[in-house]
N, C-alpha and C. Protein backbone atom coordinates (compact mmCIF):
# COMPACT_ATOMS: atom_id res chain seq x y z
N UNK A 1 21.72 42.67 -35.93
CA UNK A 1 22.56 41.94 -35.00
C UNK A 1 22.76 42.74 -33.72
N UNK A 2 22.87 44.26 -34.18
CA UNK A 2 23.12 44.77 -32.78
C UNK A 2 22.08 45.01 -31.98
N UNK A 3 20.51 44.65 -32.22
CA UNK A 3 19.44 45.26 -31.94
C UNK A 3 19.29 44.03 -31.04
N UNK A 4 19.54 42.81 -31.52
CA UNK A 4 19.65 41.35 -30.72
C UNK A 4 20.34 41.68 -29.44
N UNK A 5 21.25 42.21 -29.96
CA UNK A 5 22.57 42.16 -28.37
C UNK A 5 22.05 43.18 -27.11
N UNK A 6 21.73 44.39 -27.60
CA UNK A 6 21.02 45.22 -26.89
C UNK A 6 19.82 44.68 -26.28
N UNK A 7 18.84 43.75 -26.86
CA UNK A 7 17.98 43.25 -26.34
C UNK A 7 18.20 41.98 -25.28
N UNK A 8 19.38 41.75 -25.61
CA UNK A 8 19.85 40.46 -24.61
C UNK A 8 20.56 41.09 -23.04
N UNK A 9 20.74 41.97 -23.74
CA UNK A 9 21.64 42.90 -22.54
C UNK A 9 20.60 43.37 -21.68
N UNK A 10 19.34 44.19 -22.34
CA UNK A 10 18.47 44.43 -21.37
C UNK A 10 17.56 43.88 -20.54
N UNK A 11 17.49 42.64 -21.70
CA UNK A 11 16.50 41.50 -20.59
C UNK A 11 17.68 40.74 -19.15
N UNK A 12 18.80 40.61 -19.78
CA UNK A 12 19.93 40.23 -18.78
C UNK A 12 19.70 41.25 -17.22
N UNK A 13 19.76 42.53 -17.48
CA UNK A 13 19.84 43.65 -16.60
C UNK A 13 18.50 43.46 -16.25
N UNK A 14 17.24 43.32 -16.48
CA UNK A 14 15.87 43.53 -16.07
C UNK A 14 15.70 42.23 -15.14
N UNK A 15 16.43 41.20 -15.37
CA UNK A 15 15.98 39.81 -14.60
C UNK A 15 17.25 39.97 -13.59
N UNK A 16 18.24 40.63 -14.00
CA UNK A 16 19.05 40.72 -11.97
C UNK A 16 18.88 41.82 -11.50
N UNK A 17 17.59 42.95 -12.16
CA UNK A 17 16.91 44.02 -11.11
C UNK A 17 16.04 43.35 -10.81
N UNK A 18 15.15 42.34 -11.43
CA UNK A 18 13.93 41.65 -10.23
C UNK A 18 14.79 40.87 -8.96
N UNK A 19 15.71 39.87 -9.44
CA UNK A 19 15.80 39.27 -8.20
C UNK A 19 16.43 40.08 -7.36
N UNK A 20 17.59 40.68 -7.57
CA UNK A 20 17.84 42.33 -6.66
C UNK A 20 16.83 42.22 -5.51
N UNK A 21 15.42 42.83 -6.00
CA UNK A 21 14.53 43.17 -5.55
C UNK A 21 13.66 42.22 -4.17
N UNK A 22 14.08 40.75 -4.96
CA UNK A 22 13.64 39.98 -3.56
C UNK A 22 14.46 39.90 -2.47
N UNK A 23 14.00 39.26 -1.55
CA UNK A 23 15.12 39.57 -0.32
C UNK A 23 15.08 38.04 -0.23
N UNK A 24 16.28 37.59 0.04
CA UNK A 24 16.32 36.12 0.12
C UNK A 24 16.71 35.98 1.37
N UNK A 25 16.78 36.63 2.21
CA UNK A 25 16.81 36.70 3.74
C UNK A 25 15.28 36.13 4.55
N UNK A 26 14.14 36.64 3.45
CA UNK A 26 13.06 36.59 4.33
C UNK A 26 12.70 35.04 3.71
N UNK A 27 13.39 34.49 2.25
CA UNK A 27 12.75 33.73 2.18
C UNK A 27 13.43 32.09 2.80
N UNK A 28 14.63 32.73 3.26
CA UNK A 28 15.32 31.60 4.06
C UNK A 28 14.67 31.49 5.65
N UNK A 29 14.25 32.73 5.81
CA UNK A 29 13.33 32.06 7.62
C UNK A 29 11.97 31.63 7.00
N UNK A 30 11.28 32.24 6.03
CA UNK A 30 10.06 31.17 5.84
C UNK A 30 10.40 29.72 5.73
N UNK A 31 11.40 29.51 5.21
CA UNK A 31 11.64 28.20 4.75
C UNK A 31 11.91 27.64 5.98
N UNK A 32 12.87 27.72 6.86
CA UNK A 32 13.19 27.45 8.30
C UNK A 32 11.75 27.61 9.30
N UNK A 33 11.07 28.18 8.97
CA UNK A 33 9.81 28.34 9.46
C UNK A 33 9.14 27.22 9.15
N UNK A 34 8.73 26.84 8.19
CA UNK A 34 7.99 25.37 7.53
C UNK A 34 8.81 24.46 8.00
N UNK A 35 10.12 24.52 7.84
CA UNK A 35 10.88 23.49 8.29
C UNK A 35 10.68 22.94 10.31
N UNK A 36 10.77 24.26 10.59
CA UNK A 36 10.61 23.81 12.32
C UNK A 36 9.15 22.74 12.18
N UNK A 37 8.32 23.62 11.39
CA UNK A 37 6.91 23.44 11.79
C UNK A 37 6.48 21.69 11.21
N UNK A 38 7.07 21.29 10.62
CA UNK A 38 7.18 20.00 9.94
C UNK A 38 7.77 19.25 11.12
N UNK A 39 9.29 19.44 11.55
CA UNK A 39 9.77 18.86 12.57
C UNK A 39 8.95 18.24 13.59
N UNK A 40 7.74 19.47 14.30
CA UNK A 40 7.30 19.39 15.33
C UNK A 40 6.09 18.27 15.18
N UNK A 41 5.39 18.40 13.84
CA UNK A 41 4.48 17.25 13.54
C UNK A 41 4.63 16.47 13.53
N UNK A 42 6.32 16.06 12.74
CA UNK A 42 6.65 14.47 12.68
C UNK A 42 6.84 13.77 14.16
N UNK A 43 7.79 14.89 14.71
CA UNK A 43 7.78 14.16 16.77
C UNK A 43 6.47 14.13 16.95
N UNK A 44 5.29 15.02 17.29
CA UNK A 44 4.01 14.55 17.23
C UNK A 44 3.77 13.40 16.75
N UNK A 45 3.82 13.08 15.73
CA UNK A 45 3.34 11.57 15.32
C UNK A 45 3.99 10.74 15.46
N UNK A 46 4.95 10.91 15.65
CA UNK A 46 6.39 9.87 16.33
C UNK A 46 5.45 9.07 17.79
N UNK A 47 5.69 10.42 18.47
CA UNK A 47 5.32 10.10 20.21
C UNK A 47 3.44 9.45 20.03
N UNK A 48 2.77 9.86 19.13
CA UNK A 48 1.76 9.57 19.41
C UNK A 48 1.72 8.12 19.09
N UNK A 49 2.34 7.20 17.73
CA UNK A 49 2.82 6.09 17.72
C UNK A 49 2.96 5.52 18.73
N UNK A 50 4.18 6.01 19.52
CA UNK A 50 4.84 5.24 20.31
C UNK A 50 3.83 4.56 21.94
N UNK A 51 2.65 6.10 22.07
CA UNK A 51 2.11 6.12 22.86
C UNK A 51 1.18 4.57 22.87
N UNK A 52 0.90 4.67 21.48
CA UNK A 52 -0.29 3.40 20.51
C UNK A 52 1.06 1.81 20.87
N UNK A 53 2.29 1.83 20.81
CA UNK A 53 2.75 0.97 21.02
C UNK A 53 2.94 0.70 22.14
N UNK A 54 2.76 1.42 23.04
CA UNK A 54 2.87 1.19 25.03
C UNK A 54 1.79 0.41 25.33
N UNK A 55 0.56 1.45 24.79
CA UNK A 55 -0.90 0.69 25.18
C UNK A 55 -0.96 -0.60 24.40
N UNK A 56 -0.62 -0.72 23.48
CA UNK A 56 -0.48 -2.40 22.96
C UNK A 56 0.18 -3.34 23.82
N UNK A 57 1.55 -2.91 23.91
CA UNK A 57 2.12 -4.04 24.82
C UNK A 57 1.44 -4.08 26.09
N UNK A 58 1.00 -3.47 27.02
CA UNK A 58 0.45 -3.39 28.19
C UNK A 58 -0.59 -3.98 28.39
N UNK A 59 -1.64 -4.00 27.00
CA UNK A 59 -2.84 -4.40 26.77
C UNK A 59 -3.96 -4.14 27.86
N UNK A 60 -3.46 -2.49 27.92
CA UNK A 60 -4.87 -1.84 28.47
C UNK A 60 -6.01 -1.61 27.93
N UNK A 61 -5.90 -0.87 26.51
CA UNK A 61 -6.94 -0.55 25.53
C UNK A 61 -6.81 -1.58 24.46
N UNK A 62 -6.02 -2.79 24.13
CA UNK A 62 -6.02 -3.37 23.06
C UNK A 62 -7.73 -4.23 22.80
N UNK A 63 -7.81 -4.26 21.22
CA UNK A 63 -9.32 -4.83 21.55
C UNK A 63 -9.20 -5.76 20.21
N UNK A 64 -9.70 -7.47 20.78
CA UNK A 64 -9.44 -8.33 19.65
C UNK A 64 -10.54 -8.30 19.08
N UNK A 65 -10.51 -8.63 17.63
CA UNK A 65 -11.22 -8.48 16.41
C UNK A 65 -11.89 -9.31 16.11
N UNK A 66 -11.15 -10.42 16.08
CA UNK A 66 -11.87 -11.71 15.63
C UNK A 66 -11.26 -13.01 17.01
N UNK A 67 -12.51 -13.57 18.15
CA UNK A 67 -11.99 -14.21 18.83
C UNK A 67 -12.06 -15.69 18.81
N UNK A 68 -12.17 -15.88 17.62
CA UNK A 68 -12.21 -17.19 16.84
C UNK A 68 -11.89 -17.45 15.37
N UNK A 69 -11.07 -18.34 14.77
CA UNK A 69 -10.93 -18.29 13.44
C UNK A 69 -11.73 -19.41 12.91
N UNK A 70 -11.71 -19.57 11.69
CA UNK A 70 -12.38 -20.51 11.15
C UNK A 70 -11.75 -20.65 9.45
N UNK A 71 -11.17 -21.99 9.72
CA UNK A 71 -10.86 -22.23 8.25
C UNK A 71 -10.96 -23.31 7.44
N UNK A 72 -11.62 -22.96 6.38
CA UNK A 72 -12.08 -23.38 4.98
C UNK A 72 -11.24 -24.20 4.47
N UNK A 73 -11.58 -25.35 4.00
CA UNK A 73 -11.10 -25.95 2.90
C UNK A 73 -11.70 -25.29 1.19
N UNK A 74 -10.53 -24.87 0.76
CA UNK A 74 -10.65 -23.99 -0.81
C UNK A 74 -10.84 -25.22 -1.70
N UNK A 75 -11.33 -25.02 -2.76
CA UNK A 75 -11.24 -25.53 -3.91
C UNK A 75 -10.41 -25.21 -4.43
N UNK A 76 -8.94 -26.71 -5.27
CA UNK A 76 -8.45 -25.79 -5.91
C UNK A 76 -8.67 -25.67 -7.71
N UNK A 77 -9.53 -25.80 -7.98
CA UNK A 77 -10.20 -25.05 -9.02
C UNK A 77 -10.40 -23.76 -9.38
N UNK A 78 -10.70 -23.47 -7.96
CA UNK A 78 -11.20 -21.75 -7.44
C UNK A 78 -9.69 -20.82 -7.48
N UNK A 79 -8.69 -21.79 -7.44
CA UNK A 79 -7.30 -20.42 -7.68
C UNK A 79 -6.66 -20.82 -9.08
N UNK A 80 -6.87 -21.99 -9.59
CA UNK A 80 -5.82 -22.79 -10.98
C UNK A 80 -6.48 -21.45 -12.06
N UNK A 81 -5.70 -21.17 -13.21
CA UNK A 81 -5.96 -21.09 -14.30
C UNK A 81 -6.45 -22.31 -15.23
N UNK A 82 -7.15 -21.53 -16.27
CA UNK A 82 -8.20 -22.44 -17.32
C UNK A 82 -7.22 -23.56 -17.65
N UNK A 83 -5.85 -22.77 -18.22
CA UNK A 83 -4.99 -24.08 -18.79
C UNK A 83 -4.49 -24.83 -17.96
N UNK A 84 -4.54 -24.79 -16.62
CA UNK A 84 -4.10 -25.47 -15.64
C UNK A 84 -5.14 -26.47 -15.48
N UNK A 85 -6.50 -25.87 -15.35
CA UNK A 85 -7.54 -27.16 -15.16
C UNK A 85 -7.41 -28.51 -16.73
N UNK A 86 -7.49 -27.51 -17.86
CA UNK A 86 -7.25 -28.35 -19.06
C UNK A 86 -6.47 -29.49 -18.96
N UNK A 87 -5.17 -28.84 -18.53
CA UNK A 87 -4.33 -30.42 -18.65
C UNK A 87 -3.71 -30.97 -17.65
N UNK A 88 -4.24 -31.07 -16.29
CA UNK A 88 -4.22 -30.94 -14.88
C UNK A 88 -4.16 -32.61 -15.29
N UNK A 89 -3.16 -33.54 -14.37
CA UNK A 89 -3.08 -35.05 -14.64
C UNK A 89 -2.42 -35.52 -13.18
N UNK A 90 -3.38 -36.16 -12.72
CA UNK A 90 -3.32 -36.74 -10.91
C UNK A 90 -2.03 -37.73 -10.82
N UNK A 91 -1.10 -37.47 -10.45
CA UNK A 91 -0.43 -38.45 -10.01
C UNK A 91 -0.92 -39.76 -9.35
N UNK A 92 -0.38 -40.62 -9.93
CA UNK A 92 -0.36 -42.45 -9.30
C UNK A 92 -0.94 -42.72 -8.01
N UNK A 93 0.56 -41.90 -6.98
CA UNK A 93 -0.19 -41.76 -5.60
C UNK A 93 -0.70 -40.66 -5.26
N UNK A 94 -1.03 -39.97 -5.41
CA UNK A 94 -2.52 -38.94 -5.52
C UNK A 94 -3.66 -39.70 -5.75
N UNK A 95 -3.51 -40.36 -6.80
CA UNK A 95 -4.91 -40.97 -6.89
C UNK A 95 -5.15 -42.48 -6.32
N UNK A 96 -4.46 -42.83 -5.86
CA UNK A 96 -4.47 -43.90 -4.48
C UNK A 96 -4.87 -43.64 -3.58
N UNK A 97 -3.84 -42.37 -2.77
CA UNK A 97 -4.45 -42.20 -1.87
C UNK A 97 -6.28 -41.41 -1.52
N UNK A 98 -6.43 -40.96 -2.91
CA UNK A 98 -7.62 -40.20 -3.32
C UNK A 98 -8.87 -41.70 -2.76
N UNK A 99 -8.50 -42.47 -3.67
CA UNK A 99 -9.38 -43.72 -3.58
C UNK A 99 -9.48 -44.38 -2.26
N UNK A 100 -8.45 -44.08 -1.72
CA UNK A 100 -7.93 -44.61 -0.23
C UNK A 100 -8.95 -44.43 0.97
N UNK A 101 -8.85 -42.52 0.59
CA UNK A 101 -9.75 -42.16 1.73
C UNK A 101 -11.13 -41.78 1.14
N UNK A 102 -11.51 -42.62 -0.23
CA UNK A 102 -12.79 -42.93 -0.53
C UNK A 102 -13.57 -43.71 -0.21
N UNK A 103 -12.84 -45.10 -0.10
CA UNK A 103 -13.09 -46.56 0.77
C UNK A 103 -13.48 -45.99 2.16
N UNK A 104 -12.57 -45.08 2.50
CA UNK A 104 -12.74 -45.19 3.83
C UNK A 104 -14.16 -44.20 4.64
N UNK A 105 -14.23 -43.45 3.75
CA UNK A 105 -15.63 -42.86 3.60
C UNK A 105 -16.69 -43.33 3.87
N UNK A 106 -16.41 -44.46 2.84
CA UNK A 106 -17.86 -45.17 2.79
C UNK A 106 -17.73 -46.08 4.16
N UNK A 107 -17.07 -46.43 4.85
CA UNK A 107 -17.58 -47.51 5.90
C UNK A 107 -17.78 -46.42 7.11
């Protein structure tokens, strides 16, 4: 029992002579050091943003992508699930007007 206590005592004393040993002075300006240095990147990318949002509104450098659209009629088969097609049932006027502008097709 006493060989326990002695051993607790010395590992106690051996782990507050290591930290003793560090200096927590130097490791509070590194840290403040990373910290400035982070700061300065984020304003960097802040301002460089902002720069990207000037030239947008101004539409000096803006450049369109697509100068025409074009849109598709989908199938909707192509988005339903299986059990959705299974027991899929046309309403009355759905299928009136379906027939409607079938007639009208044909002339």
């Amino acid at each position: 029992m006493k060989t326990i206590i002695l051993t607790l005592v010395a590992l106690t004393f051996a782990t507050v002579g290591a930290t003793a040993k560090t200096n927590f002075g130097e490791l509070i300006v590194e840290n403040s050091k990373a910290q400035n240095e982070l700061h300065s990147q984020i304003k960097s990318t802040v301002k460089a943003v902002n720069v990207a949002k000037r030239e947008a509104i101004d539409g000096d450098k803006t450049v369109s992508i697509a100068s025409e659209t074009y849109h598709v009629k989908t199938n909707k088969n192509f988005l339903t699930f299986e059990k959705e097609k299974k027991f899929y049932k046309e309403s009355e006027s759905q299928a009136h007007k379906r027939l409607a502008e079938e007639f009208q097709n044909l002339e």
